[in-house]
C-alpha atoms as a PDB file:
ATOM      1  CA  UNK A   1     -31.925  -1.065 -11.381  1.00  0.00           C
ATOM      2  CA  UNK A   2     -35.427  -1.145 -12.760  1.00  0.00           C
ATOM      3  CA  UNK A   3     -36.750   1.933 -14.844  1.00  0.00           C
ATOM      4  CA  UNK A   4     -40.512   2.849 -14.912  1.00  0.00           C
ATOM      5  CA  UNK A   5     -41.951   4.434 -17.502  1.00  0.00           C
ATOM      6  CA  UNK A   6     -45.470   5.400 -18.770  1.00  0.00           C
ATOM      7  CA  UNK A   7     -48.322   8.657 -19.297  1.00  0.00           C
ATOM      8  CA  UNK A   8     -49.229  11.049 -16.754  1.00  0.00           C
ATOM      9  CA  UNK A   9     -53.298  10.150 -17.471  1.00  0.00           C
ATOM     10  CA  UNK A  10     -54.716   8.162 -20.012  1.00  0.00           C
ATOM     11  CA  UNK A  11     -53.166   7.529 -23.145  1.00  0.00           C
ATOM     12  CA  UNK A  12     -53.911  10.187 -26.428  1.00  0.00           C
ATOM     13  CA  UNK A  13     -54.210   6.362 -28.191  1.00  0.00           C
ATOM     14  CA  UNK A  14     -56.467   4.687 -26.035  1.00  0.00           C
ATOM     15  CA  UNK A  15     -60.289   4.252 -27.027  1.00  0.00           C
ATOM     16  CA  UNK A  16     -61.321   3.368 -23.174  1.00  0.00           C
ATOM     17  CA  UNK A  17     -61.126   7.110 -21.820  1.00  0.00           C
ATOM     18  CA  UNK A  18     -61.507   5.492 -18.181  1.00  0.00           C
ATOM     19  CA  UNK A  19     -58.633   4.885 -15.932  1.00  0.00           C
ATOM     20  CA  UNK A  20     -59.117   0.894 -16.224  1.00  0.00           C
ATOM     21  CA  UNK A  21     -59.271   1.280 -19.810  1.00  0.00           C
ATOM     22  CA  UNK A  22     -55.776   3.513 -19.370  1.00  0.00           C
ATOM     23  CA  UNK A  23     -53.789   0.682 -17.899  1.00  0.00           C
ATOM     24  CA  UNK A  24     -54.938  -2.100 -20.157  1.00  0.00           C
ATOM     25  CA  UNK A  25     -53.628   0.662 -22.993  1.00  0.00           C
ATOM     26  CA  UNK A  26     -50.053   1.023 -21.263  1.00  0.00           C
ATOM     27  CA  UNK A  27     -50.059  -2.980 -20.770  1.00  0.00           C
ATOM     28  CA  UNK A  28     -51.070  -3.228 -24.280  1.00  0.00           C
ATOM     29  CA  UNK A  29     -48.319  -0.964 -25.649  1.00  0.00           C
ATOM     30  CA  UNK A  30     -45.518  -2.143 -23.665  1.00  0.00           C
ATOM     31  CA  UNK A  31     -45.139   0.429 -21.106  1.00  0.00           C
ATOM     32  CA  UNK A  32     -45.000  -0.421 -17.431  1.00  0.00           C
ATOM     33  CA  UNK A  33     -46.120   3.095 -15.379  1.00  0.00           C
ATOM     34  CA  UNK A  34     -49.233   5.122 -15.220  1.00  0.00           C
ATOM     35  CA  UNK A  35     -49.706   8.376 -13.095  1.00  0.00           C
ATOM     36  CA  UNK A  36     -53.577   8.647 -11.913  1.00  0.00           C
ATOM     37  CA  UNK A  37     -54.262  12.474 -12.977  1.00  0.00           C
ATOM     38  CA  UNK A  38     -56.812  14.035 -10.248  1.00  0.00           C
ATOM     39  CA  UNK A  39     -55.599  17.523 -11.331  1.00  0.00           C
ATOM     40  CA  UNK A  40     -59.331  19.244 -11.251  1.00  0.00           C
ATOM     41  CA  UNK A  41     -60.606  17.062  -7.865  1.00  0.00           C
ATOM     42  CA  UNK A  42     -60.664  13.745  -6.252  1.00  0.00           C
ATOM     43  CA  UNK A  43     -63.467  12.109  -8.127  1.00  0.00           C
ATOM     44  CA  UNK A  44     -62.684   8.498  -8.151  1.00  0.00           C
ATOM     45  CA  UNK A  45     -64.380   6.125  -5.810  1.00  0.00           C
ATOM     46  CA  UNK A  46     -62.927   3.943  -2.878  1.00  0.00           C
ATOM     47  CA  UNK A  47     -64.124   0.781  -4.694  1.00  0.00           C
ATOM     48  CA  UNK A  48     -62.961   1.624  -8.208  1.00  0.00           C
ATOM     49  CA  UNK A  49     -59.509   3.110  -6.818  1.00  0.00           C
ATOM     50  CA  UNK A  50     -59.421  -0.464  -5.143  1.00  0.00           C
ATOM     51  CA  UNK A  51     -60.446  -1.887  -8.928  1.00  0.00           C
ATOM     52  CA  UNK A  52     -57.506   0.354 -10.541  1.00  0.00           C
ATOM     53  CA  UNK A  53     -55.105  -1.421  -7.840  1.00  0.00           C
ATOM     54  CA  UNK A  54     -56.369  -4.574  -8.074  1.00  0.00           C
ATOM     55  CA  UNK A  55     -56.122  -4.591 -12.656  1.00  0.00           C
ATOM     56  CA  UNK A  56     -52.417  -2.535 -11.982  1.00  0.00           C
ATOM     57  CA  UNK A  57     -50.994  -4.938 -10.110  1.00  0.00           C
ATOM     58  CA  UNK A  58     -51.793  -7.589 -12.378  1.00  0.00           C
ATOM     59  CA  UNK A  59     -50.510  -6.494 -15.606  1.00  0.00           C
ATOM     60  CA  UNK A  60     -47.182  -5.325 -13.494  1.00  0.00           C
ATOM     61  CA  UNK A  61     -48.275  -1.553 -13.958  1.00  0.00           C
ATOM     62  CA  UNK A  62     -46.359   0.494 -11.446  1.00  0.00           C
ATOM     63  CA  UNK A  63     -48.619   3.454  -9.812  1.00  0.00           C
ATOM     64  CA  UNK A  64     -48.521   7.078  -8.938  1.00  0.00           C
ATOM     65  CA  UNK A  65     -51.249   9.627  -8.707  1.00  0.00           C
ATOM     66  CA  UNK A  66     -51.094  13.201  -8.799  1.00  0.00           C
ATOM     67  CA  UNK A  67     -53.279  15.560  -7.090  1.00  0.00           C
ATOM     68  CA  UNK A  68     -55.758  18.782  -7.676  1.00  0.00           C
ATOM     69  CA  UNK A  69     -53.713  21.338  -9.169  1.00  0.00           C
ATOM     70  CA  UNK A  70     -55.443  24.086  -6.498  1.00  0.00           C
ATOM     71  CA  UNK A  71     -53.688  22.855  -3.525  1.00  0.00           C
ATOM     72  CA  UNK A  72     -51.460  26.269  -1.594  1.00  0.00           C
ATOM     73  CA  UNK A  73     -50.092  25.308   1.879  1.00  0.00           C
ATOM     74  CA  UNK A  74     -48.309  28.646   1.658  1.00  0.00           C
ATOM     75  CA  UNK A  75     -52.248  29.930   2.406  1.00  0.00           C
ATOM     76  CA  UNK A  76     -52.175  32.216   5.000  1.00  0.00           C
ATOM     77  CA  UNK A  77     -56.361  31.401   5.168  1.00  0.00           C
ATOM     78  CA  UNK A  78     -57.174  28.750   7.340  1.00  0.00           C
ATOM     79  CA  UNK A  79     -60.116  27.149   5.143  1.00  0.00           C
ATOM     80  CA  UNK A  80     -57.544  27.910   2.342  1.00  0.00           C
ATOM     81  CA  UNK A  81     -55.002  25.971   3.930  1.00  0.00           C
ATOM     82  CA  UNK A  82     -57.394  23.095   4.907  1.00  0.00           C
ATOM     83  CA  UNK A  83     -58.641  22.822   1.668  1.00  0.00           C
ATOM     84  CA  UNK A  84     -55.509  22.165   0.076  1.00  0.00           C
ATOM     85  CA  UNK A  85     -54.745  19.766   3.084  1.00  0.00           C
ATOM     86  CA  UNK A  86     -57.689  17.941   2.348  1.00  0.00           C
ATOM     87  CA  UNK A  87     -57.145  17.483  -1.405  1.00  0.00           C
ATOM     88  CA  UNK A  88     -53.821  15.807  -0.752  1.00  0.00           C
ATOM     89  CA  UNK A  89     -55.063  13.686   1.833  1.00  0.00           C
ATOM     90  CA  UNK A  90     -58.127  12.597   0.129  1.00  0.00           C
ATOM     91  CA  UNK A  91     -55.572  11.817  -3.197  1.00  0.00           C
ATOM     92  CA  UNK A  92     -53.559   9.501  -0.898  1.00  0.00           C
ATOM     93  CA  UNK A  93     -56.336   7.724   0.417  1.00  0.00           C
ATOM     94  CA  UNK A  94     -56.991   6.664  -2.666  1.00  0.00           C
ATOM     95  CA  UNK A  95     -53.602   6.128  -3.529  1.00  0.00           C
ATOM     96  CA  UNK A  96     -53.458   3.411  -0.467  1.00  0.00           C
ATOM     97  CA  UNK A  97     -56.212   1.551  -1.594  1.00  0.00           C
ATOM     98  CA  UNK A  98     -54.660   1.085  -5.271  1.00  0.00           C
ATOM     99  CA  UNK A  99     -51.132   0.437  -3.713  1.00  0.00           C
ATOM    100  CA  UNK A 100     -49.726   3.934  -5.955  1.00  0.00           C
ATOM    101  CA  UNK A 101     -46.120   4.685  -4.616  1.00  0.00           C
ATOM    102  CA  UNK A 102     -46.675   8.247  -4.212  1.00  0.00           C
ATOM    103  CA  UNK A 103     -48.941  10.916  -4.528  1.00  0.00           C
ATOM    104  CA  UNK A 104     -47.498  14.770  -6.237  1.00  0.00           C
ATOM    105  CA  UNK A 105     -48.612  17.556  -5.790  1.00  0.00           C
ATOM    106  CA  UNK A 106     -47.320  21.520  -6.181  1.00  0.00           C
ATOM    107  CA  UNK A 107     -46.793  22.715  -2.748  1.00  0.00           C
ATOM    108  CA  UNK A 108     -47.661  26.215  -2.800  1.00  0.00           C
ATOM    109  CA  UNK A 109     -46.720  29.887  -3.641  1.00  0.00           C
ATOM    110  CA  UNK A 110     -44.440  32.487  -1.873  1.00  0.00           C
ATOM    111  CA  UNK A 111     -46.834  34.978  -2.168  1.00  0.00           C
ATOM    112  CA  UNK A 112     -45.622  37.182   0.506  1.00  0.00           C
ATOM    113  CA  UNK A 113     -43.812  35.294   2.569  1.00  0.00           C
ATOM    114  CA  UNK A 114     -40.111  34.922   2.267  1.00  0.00           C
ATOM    115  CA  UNK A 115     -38.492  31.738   1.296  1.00  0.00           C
ATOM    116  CA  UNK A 116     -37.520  30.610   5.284  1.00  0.00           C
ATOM    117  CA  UNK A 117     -41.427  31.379   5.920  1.00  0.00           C
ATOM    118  CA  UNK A 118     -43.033  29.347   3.139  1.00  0.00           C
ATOM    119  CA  UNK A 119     -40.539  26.455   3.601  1.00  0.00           C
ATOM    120  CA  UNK A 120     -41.812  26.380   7.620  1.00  0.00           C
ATOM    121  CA  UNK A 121     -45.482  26.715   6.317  1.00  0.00           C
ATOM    122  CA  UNK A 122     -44.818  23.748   4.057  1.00  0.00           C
ATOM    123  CA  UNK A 123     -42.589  22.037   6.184  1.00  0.00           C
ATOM    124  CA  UNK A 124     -45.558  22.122   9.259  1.00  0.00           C
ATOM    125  CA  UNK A 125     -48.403  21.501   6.574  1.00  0.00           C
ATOM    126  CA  UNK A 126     -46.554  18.088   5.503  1.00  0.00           C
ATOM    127  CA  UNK A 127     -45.707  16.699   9.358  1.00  0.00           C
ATOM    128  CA  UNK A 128     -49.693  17.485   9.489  1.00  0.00           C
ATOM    129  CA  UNK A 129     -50.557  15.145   7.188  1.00  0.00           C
ATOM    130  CA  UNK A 130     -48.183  12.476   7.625  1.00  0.00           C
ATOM    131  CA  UNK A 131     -49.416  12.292  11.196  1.00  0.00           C
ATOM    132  CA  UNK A 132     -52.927  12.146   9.724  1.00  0.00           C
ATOM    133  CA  UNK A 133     -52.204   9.457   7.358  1.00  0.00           C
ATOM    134  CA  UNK A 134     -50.374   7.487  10.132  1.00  0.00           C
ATOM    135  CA  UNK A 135     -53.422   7.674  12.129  1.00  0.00           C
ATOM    136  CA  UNK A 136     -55.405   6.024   9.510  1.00  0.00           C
ATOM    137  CA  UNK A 137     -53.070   3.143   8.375  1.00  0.00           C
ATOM    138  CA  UNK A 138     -52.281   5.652   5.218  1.00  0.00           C
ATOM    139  CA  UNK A 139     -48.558   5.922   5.980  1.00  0.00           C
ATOM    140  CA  UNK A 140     -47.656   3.222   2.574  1.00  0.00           C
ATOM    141  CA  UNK A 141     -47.724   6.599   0.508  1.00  0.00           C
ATOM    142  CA  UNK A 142     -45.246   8.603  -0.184  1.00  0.00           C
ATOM    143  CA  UNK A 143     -45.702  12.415  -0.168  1.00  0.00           C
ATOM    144  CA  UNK A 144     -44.384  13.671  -3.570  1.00  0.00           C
ATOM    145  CA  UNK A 145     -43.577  17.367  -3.630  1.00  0.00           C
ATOM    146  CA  UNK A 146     -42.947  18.344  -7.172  1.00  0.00           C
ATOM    147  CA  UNK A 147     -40.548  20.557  -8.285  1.00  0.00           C
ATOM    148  CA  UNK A 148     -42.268  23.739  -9.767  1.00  0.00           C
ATOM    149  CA  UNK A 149     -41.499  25.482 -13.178  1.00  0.00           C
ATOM    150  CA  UNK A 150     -41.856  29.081 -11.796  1.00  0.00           C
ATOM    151  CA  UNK A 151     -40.254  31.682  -9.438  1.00  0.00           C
ATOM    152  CA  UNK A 152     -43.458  32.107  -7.644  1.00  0.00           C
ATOM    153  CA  UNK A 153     -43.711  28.811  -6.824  1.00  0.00           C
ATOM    154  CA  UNK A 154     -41.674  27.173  -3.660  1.00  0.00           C
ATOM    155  CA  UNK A 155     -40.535  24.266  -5.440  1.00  0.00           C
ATOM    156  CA  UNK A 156     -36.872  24.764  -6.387  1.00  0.00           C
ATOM    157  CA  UNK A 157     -34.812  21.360  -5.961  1.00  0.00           C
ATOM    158  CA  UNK A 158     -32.617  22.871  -2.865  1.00  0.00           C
ATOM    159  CA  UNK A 159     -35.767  23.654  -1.057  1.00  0.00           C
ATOM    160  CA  UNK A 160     -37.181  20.313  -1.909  1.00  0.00           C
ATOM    161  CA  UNK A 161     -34.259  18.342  -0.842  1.00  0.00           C
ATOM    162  CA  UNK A 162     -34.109  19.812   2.525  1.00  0.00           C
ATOM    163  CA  UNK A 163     -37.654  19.909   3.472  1.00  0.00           C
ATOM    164  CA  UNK A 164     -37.309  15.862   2.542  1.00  0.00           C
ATOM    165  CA  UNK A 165     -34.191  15.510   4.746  1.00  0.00           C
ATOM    166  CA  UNK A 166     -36.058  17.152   7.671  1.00  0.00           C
ATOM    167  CA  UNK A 167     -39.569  15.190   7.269  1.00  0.00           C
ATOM    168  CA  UNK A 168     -39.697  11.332   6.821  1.00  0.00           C
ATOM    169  CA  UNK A 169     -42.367  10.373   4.328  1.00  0.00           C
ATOM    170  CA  UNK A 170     -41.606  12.998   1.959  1.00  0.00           C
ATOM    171  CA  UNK A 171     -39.550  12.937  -1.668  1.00  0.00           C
ATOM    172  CA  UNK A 172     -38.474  15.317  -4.095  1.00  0.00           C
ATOM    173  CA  UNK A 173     -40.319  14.562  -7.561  1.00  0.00           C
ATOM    174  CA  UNK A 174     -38.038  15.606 -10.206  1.00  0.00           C
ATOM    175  CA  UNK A 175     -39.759  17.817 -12.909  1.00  0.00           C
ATOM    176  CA  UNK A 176     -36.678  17.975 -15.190  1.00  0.00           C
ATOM    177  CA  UNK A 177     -38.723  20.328 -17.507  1.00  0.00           C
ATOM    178  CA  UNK A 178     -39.750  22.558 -14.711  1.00  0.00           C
ATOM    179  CA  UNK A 179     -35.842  22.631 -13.733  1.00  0.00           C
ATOM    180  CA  UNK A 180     -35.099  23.465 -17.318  1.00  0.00           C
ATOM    181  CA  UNK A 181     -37.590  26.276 -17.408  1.00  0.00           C
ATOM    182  CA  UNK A 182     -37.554  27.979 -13.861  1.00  0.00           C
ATOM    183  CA  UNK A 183     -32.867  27.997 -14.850  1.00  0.00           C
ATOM    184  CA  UNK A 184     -33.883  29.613 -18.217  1.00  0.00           C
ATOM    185  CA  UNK A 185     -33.075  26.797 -20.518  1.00  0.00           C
ATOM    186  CA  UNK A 186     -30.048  25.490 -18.121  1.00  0.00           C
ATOM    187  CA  UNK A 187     -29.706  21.892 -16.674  1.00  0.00           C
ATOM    188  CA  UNK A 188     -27.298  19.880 -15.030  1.00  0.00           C
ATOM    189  CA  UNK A 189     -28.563  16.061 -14.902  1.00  0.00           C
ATOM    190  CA  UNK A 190     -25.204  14.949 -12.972  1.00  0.00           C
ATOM    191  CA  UNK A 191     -25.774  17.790 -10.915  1.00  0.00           C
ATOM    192  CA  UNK A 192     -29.381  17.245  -9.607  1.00  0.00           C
ATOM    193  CA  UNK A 193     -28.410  13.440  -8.979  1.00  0.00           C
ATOM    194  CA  UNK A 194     -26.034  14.533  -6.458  1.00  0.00           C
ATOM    195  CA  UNK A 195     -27.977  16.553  -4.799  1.00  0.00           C
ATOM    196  CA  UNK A 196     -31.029  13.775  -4.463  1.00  0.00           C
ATOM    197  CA  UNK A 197     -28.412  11.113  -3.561  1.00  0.00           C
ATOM    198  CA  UNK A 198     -27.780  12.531   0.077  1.00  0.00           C
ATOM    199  CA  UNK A 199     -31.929  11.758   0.797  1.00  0.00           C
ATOM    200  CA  UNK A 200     -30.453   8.116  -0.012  1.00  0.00           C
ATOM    201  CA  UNK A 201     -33.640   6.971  -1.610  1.00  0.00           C
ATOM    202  CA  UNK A 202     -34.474   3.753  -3.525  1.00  0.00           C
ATOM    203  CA  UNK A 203     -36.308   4.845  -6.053  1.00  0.00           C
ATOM    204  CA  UNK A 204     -36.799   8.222  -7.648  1.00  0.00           C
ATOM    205  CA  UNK A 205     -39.940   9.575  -9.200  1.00  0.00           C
ATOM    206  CA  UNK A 206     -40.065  11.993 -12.204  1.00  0.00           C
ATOM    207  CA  UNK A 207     -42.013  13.901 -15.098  1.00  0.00           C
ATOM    208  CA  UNK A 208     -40.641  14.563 -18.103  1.00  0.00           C
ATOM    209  CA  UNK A 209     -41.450  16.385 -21.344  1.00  0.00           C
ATOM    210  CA  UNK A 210     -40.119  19.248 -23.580  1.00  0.00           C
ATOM    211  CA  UNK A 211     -41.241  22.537 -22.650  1.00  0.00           C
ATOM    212  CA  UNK A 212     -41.347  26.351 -23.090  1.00  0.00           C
ATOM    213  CA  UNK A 213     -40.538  28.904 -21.327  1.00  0.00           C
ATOM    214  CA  UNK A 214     -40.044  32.754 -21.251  1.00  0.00           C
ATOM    215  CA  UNK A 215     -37.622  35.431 -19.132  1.00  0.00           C
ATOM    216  CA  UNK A 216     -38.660  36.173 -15.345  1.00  0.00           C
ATOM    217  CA  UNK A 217     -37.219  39.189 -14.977  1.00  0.00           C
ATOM    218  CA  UNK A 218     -33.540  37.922 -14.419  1.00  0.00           C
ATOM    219  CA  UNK A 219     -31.745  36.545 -17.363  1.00  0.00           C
ATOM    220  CA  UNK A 220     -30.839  33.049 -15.493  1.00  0.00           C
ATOM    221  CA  UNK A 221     -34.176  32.494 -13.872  1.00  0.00           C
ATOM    222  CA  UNK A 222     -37.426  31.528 -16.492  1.00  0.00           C
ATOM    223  CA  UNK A 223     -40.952  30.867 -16.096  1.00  0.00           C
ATOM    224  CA  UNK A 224     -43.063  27.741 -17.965  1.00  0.00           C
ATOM    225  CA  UNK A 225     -44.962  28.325 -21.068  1.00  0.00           C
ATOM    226  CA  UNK A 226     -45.896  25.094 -21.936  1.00  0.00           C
ATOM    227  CA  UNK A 227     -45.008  21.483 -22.572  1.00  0.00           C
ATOM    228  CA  UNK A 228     -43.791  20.646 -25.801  1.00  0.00           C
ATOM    229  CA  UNK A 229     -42.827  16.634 -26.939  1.00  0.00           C
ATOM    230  CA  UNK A 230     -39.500  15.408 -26.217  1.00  0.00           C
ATOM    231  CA  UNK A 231     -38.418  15.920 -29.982  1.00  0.00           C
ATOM    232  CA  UNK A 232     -38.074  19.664 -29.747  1.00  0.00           C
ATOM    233  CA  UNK A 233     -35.047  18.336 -27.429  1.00  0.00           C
ATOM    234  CA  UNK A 234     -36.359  21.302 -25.071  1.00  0.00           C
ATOM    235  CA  UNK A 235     -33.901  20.070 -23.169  1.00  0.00           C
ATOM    236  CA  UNK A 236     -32.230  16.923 -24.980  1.00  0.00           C
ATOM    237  CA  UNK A 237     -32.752  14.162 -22.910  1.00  0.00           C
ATOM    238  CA  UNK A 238     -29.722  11.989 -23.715  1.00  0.00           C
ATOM    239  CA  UNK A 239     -27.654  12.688 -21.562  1.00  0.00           C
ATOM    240  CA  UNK A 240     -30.231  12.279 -19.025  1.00  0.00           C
ATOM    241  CA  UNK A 241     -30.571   8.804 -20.006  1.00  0.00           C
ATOM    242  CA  UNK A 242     -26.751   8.127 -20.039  1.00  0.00           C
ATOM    243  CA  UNK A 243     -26.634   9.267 -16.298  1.00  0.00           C
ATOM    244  CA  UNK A 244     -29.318   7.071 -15.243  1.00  0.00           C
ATOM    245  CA  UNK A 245     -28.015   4.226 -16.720  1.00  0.00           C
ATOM    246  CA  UNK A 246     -24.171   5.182 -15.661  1.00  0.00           C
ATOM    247  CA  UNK A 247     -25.285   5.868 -11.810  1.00  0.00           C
ATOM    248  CA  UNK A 248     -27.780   2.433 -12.350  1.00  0.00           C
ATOM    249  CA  UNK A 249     -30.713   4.540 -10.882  1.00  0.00           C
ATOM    250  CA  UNK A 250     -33.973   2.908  -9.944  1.00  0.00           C
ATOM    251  CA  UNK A 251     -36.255   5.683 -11.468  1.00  0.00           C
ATOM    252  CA  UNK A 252     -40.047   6.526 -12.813  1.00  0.00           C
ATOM    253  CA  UNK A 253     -40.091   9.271 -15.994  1.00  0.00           C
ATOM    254  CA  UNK A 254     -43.369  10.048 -16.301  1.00  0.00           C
ATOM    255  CA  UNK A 255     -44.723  11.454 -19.424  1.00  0.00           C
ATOM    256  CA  UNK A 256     -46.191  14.899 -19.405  1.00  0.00           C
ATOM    257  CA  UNK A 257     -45.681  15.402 -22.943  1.00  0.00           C
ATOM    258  CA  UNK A 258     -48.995  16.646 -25.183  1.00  0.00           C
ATOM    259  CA  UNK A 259     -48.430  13.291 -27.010  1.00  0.00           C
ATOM    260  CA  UNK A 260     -48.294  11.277 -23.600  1.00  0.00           C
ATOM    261  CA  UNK A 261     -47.721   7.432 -24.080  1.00  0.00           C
ATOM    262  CA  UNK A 262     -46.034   8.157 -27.672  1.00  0.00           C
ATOM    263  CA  UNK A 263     -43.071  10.178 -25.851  1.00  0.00           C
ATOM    264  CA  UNK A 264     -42.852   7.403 -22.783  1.00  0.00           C
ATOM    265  CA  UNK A 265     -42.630   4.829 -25.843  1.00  0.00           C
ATOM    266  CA  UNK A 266     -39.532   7.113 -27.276  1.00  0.00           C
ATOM    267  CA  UNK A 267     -37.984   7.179 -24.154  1.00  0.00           C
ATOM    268  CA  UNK A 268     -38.575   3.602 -23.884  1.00  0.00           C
ATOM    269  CA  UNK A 269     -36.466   2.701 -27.445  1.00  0.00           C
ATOM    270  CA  UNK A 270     -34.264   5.537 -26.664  1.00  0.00           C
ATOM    271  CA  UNK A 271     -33.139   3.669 -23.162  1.00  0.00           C
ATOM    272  CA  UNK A 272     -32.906   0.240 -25.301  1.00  0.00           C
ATOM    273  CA  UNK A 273     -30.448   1.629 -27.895  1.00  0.00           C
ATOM    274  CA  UNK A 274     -27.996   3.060 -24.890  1.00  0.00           C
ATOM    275  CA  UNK A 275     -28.103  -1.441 -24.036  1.00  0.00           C
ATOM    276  CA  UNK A 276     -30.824  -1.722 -21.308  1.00  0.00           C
ATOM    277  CA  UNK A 277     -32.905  -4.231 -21.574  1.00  0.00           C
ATOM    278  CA  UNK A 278     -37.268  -3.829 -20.551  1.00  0.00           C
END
């Protein structure tokens, strides 16, 4: 069991605001994990993604990027749908050449389609892409579909689960606050690890943070608000960290907190008081 932890981005404490300058900051502080944040567009280079890879590996910092936040394969517009197709792709490109793990990204919105047609939508977009990424030696990266915080959004864990058990090269990533939020304050950690245990995977990729959320029109479904830091225990993560270390899960928790790299650093002593050992 190894466990993986570090910010989603650059650290709030780091004076180098570049993404070098990010993982010599998690290095520096102890932390082993660093999500590459390309939320508002693929902007890095070929060479410096190769740079990032090349430092990373290194200093034994473990890699994931996350792509543009505009990204809909529920589109029902071509160009739309392209666009969003492109985005990934051009996020796991990059991802290749700095050896990251796995690329996330939202997958898109219901809008009007029902859940069986936005699951097929999703389900075609992804077997698009992996057979793109084959074709161009890109097939070393994982596609990440994140579970989504609300009930517009496809992106509930059953969904996820059995697009991933129908399309090789796909994974659930694990929003635990998003879960927390889209249930209405409700979470089962136990629960949620038996469901991801039929995909049989090695390692399982996460965000985590506090967050906020408000009523969506049913009194056991929610929306997100916003993150909050782990403190406000919005959930409590405890028993979280008891089930990992119970079920000895090889996992990332990656910190979307607003206080980044100080909440992966309390998750960090909060994992070494329950007796495992960095």
């Amino acid at each position: 069991m190894n466990i993986w932890l570090g910010p989603a981005g650059v650290g709030v404490g780091s004076k180098d605001r570049s993404t070098l300058g990010g993982i010599k900051y998690v290095a520096e502080i102890k932390l082993n994990s660093m999500e590459i944040e390309y939320v508002h567009g693929v902007k890095m280079s070929i060479d410096t993604a190769k740079e990032v890879g090349n430092l990373a590996k290194k200093l034994n910092i473990r890699l994931s990027c996350h792509a543009p936040y505009f990204i809909n394969l529920c589109s029902e517009e071509k160009y739309k749908l392209e666009a969003s197709k492109r985005m990934i792709l051009d996020s796991v490109e990059r991802a290749h050449y700095m050896h990251a793990k796995i690329i996330v990204f939202h997958p898109g919105y219901y809008q009007k389609l029902s859940e069986k047609e936005a699951f097929q939508k999703i389900k075609e977009a992804c077997e698009d892409m992996l057979d793109r990424m084959k074709k161009h030696g890109f097939d070393d990266v994982i596609l990440g579909l994140e579970t989504t915080g609300k009930i517009s959004q496809f992106g509930t864990l059953d969904e996820l689960v059995k697009l991933c058990m129908e399309v090789n090269g796909c994974s659930p990533v694990v929003d635990w606050s998003h879960i927390y939020a889209r249930q209405a304050g409700r979470i089962n950690f136990s629960e949620i690890f038996d469901k991801i245990s039929v995909l049989k995977s090695e390692h399982m990729h996460t965000h985590i943070s506090g967050i906020e959320f408000f009523p969506a029109g049913r009194m056991d479904m929610g929306n997100e608000k916003y993150h909050l830091p782990l403190s406000t225990k919005k959930p409590d993560f405890e028993p979280l960290i008891r089930e990992i270390l119970k079920r000895g899960i090889d996992i990332t928790l990656i910190s979307e907190s607003p206080i980044l790299e100080k909440d992966a650093l309390l998750l960090k002593n909060m994992f070494e008081e329950a007796g495992y050992e960095f």
